[in-house]
C-alpha atoms as a PDB file:
ATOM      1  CA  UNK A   1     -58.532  -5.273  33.628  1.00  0.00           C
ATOM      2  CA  UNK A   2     -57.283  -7.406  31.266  1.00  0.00           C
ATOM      3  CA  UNK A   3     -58.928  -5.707  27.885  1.00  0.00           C
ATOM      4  CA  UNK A   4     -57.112  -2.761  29.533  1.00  0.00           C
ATOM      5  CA  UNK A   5     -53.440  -3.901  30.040  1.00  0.00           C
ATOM      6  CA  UNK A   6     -54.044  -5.836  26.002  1.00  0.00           C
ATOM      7  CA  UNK A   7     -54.963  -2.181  24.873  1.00  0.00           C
ATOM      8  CA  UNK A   8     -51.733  -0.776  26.410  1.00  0.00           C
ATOM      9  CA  UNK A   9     -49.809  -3.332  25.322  1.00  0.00           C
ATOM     10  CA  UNK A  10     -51.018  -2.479  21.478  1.00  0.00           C
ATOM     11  CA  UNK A  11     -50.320   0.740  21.540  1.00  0.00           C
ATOM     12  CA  UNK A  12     -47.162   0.245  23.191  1.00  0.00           C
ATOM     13  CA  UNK A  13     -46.370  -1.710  20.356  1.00  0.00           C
ATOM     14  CA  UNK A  14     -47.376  -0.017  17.417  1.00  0.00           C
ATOM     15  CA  UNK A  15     -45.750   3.138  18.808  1.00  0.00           C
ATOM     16  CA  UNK A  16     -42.338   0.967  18.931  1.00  0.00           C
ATOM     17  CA  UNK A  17     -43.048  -0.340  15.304  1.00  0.00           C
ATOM     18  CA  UNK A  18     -43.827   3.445  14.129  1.00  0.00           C
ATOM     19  CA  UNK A  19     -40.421   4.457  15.871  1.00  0.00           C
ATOM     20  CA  UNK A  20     -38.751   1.997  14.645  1.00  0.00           C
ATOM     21  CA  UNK A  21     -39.744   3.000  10.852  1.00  0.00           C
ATOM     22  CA  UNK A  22     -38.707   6.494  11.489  1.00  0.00           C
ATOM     23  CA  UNK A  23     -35.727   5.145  12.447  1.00  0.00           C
ATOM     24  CA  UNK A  24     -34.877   2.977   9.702  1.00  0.00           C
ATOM     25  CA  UNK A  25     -35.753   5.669   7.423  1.00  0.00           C
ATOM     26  CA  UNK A  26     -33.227   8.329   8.841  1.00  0.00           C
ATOM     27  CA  UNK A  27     -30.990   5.811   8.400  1.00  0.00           C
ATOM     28  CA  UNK A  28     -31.325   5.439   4.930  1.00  0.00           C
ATOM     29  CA  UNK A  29     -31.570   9.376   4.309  1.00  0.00           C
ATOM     30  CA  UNK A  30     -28.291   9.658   5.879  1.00  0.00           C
ATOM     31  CA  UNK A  31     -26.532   7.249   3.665  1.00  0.00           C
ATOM     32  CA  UNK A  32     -24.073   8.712   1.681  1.00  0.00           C
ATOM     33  CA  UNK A  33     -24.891   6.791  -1.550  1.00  0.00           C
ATOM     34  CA  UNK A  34     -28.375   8.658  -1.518  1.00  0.00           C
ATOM     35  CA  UNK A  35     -28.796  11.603  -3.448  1.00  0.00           C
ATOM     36  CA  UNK A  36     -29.773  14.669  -1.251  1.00  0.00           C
ATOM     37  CA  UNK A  37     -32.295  17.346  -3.050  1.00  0.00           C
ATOM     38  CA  UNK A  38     -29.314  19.518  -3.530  1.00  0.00           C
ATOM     39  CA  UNK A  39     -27.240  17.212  -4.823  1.00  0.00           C
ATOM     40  CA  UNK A  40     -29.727  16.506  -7.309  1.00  0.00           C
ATOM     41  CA  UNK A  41     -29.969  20.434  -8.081  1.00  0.00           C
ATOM     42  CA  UNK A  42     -26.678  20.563  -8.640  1.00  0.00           C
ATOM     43  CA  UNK A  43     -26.744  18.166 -11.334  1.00  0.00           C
ATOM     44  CA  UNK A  44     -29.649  20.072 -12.892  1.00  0.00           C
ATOM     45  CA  UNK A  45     -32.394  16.787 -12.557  1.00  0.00           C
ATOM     46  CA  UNK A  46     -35.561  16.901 -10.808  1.00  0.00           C
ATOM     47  CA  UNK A  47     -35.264  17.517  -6.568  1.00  0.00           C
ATOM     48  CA  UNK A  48     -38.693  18.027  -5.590  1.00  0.00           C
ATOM     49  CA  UNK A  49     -41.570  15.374  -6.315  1.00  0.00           C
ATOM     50  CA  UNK A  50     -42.158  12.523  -7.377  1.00  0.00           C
ATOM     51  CA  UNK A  51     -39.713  12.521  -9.939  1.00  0.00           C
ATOM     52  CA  UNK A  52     -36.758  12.417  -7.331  1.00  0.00           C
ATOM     53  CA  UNK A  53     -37.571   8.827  -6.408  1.00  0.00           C
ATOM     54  CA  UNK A  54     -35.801   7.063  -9.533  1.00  0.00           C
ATOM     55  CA  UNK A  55     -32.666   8.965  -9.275  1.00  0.00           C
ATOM     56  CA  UNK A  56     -32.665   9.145  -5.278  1.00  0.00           C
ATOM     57  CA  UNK A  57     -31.610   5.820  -4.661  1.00  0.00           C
ATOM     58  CA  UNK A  58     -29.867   4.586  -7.426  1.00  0.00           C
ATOM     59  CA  UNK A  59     -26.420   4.154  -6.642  1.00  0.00           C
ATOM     60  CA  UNK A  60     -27.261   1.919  -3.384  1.00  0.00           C
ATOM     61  CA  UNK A  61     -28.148  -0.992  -6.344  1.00  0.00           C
ATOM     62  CA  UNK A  62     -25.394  -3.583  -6.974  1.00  0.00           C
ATOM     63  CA  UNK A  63     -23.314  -1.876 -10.519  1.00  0.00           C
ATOM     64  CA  UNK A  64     -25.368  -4.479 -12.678  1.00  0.00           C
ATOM     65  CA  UNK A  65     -28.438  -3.162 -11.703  1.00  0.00           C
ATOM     66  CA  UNK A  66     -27.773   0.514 -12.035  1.00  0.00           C
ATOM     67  CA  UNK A  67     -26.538  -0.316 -15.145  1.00  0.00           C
ATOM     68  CA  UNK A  68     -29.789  -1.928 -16.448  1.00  0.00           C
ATOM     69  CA  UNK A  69     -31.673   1.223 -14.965  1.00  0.00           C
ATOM     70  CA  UNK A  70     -29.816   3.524 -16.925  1.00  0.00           C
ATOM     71  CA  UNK A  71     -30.048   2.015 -20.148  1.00  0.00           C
ATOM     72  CA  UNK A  72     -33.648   1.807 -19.664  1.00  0.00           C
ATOM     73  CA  UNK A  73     -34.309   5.685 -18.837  1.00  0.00           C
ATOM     74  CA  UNK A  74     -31.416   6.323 -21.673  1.00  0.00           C
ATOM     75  CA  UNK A  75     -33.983   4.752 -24.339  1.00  0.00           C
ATOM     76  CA  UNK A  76     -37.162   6.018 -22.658  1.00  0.00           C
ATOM     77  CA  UNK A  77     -35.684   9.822 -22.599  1.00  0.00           C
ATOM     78  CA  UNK A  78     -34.800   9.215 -26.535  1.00  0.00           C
ATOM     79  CA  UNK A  79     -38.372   9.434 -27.465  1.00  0.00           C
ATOM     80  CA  UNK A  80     -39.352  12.065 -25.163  1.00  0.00           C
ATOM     81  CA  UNK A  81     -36.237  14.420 -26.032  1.00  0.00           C
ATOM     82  CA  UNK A  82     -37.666  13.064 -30.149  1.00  0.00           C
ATOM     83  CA  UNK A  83     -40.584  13.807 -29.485  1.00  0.00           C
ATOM     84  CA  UNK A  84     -40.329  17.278 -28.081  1.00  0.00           C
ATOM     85  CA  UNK A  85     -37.663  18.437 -30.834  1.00  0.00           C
ATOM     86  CA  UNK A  86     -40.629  17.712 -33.141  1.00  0.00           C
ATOM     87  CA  UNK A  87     -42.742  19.947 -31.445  1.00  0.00           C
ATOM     88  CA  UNK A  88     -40.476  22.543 -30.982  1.00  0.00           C
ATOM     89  CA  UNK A  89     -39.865  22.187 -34.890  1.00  0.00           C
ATOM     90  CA  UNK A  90     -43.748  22.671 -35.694  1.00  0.00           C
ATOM     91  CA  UNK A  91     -43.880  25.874 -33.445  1.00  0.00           C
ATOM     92  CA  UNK A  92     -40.667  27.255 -35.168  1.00  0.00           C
ATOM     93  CA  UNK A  93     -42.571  26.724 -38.493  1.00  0.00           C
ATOM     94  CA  UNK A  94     -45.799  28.375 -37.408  1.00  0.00           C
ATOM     95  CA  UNK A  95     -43.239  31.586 -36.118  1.00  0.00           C
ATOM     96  CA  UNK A  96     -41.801  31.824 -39.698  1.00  0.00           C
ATOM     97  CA  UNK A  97     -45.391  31.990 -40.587  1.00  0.00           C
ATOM     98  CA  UNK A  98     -45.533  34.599 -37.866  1.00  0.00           C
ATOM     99  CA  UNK A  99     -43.314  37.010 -39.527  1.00  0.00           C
ATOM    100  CA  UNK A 100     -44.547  36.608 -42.982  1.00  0.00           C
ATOM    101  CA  UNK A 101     -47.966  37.778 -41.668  1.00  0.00           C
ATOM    102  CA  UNK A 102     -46.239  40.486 -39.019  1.00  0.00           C
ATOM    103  CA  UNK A 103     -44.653  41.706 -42.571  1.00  0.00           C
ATOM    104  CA  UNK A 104     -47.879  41.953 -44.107  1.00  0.00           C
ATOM    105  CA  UNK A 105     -49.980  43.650 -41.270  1.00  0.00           C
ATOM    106  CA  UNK A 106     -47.229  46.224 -40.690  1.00  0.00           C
ATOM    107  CA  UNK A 107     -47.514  46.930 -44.194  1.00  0.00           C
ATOM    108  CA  UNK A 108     -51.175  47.651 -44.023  1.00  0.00           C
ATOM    109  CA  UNK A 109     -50.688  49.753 -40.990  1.00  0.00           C
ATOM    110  CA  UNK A 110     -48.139  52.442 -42.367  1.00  0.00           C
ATOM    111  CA  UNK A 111     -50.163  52.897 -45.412  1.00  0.00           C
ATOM    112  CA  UNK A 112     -53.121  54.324 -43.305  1.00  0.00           C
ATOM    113  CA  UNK A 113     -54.063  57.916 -44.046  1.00  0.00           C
ATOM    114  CA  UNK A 114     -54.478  59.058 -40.616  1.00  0.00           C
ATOM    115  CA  UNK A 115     -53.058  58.295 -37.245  1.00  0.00           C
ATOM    116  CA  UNK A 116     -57.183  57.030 -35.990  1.00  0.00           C
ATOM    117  CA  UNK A 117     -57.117  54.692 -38.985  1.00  0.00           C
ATOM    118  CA  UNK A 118     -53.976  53.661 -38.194  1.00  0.00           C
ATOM    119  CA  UNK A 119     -54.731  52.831 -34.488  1.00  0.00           C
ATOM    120  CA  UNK A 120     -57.610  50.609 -36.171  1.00  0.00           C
ATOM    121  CA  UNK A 121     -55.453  48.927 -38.270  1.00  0.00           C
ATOM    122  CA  UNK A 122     -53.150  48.047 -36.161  1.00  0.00           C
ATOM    123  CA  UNK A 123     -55.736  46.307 -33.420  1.00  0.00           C
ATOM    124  CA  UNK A 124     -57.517  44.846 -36.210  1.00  0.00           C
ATOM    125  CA  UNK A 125     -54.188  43.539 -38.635  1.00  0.00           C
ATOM    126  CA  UNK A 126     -51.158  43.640 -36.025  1.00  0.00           C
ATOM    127  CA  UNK A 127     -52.165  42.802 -32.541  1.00  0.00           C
ATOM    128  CA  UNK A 128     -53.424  39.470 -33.415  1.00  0.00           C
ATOM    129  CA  UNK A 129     -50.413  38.935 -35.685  1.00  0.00           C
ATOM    130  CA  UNK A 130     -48.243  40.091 -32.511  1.00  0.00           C
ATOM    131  CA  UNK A 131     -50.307  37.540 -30.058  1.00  0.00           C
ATOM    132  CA  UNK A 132     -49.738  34.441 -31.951  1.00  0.00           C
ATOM    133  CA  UNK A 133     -46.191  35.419 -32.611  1.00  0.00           C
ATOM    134  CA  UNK A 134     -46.271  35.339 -28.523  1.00  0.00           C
ATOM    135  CA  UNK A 135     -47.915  32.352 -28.111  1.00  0.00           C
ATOM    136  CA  UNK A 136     -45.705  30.457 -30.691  1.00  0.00           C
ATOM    137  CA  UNK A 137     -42.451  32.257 -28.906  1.00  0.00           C
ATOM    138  CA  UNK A 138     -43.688  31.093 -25.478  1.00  0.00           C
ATOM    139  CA  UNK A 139     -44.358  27.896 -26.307  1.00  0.00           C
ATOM    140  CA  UNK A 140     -41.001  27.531 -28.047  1.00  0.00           C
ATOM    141  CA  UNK A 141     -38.778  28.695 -25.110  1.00  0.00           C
ATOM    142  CA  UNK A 142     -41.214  26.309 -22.777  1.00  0.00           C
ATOM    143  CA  UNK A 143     -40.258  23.026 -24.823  1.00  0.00           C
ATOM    144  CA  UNK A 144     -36.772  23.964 -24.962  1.00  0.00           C
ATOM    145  CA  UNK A 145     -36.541  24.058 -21.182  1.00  0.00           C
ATOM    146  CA  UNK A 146     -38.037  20.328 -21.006  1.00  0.00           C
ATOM    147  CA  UNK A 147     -35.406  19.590 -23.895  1.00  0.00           C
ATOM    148  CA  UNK A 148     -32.969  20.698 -21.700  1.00  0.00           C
ATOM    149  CA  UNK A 149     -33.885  18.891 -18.618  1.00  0.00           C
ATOM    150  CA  UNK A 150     -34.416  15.691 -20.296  1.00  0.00           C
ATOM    151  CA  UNK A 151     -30.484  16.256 -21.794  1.00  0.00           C
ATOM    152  CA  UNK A 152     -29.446  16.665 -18.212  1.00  0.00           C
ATOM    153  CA  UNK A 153     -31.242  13.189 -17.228  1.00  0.00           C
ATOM    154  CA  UNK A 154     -30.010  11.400 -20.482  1.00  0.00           C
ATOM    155  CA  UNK A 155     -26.219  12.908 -19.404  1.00  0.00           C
ATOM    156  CA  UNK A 156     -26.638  11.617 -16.265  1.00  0.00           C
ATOM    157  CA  UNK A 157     -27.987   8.162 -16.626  1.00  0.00           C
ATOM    158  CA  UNK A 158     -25.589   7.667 -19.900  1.00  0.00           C
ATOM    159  CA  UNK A 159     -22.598   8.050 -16.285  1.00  0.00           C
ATOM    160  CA  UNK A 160     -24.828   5.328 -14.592  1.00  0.00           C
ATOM    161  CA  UNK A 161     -25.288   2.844 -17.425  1.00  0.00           C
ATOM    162  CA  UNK A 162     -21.439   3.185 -18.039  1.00  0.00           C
ATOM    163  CA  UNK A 163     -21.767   1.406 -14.868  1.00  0.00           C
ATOM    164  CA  UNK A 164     -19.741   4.244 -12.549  1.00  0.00           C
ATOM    165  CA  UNK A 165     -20.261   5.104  -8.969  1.00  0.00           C
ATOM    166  CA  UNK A 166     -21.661   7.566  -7.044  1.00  0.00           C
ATOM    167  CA  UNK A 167     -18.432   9.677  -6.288  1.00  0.00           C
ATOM    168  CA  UNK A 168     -17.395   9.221 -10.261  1.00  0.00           C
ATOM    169  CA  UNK A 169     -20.680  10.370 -11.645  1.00  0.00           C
ATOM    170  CA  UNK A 170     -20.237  13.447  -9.075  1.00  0.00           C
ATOM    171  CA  UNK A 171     -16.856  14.244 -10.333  1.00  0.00           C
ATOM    172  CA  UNK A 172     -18.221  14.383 -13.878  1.00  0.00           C
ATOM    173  CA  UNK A 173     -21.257  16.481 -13.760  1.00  0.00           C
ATOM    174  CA  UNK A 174     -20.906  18.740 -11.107  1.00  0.00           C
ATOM    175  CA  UNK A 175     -20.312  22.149 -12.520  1.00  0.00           C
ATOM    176  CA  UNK A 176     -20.526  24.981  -9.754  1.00  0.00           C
ATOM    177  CA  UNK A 177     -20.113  27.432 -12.365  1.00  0.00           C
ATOM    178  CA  UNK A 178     -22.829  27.013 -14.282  1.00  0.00           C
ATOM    179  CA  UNK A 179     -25.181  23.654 -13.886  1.00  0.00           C
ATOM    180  CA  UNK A 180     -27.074  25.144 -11.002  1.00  0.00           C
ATOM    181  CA  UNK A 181     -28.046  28.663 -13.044  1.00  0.00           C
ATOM    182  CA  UNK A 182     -31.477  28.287 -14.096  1.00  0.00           C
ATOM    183  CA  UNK A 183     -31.545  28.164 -17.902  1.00  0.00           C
ATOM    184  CA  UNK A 184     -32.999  31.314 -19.796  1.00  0.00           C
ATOM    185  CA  UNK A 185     -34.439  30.918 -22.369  1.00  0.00           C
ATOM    186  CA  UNK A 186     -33.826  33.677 -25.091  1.00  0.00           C
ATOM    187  CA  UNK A 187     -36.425  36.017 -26.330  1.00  0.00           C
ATOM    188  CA  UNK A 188     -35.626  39.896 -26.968  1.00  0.00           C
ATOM    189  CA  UNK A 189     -37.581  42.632 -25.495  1.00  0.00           C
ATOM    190  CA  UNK A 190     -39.332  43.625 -28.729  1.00  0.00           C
ATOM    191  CA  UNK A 191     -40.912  39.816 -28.821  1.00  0.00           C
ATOM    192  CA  UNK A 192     -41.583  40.082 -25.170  1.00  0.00           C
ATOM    193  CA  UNK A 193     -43.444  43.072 -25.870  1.00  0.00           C
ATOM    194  CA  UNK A 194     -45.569  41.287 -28.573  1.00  0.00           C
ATOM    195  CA  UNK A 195     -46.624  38.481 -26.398  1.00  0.00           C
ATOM    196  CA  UNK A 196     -47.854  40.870 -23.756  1.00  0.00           C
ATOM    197  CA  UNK A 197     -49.523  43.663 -26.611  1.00  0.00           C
ATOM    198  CA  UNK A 198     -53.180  42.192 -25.613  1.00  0.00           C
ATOM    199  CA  UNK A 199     -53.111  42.746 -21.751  1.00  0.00           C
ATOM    200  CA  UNK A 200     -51.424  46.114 -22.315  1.00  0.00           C
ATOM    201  CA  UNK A 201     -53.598  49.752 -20.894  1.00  0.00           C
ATOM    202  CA  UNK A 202     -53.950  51.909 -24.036  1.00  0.00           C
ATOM    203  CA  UNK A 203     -50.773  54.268 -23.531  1.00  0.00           C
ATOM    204  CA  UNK A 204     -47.985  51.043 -23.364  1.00  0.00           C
ATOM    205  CA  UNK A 205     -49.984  49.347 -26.180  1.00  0.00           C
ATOM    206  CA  UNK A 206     -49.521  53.227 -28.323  1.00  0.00           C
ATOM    207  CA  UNK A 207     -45.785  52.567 -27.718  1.00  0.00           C
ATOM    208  CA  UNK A 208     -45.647  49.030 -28.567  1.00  0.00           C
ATOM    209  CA  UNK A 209     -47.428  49.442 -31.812  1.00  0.00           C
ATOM    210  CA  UNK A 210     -45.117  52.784 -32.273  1.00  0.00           C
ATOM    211  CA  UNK A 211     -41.892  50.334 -32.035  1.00  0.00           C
ATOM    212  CA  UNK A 212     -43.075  47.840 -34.396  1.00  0.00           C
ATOM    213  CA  UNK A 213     -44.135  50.028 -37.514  1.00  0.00           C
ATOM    214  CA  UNK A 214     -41.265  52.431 -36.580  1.00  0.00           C
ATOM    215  CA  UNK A 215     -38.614  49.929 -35.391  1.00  0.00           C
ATOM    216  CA  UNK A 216     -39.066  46.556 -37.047  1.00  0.00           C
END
């Protein structure tokens, strides 16, 4: 009888401790000093993840703290944001390259003698041309994004290390115009078309090919 009422008793009290957690937790989620995911959003920094855990919480640290926080993600997001200008540099390089050779193919193409030998020439000389043109393009515009997002963290953090508070920061970055629109990167139709030229059916990849020797 005993073993029975200690068993009881446990789980009596490991439910309480378990409620009491949940407790303490909404709590904390509910003070206004914590960053909610669309507050976050709004500021254009990371809301989902992982990632939201060192900006969640930051302004319930005393100002000296937040301050030393900042200036350490300010000088850690200096060589990322370096380090990806550098590699959007190299792929902007190898895209002048790009059109050089996209100059070159097209060339080849439109001195064909007959529209089957020009068909050949252009999947042999231009397609490839046109895919790593693509490639170079996407990978361009997807660098540029992160270079964005890590400018967003840098801006904020530069507010926290400047030692303001939660309401100041909010004043100063909020935008409701245009922070929360999603960021596109540019790329006109006629590149769009090139990175897509090798999963086109026969008929759209006619009509791309057409645009390029025609249009370019």
């Amino acid at each position: 009888m005993d073993w029975t009422q200690d068993g009881i008793v446990a789980v009596i009290a490991a439910f309480a401790a378990l409620l009491v957690q949940a407790l303490v937790r909404l709590w904390r989620d509910q003070n206004p000093e914590i960053l909610t995911p669309g507050r976050l959003r709004a500021y254009g920094l990371p809301y989902r993840g992982n990632d939201v855990k060192r900006f969640k919480r930051i302004f319930t640290f005393r100002k000296e703290k937040r301050i030393r926080i900042g200036e350490e993600h300010i000088k850690r997001l200096g060589k990322e944001k370096s380090k990806i200008a550098s590699q959007i540099e190299n792929h902007q390089e190898k895209y002048s390259d790009n059109i050089s050779q996209l100059n070159s193919a097209q060339e080849k193409v439109r001195d064909a003698d007959t529209k089957g030998q020009r068909q050949t020439d252009a999947q042999a000389y231009l397609v490839p041309v046109l895919h790593d043109t693509g490639v170079n393009l996407k990978t361009i515009g997807s660098n540029t994004s992160i270079a964005v997002i890590i400018s967003k963290e840098i801006a904020f953090w530069e507010q926290v290390a400047m030692g303001l508070n939660r309401i100041q920061v909010n004043d100063n970055l909020t935008d409701p115009e245009g922070i929360t629109q999603k960021m596109d990167t540019f790329m006109p139709e006629a590149l769009k078309a090139a990175r897509q030229t090798l999963s086109l059916g026969e008929t759209e990849y006619e009509k791309t090919v057409e645009f390029w020797i025609e249009q370019f």
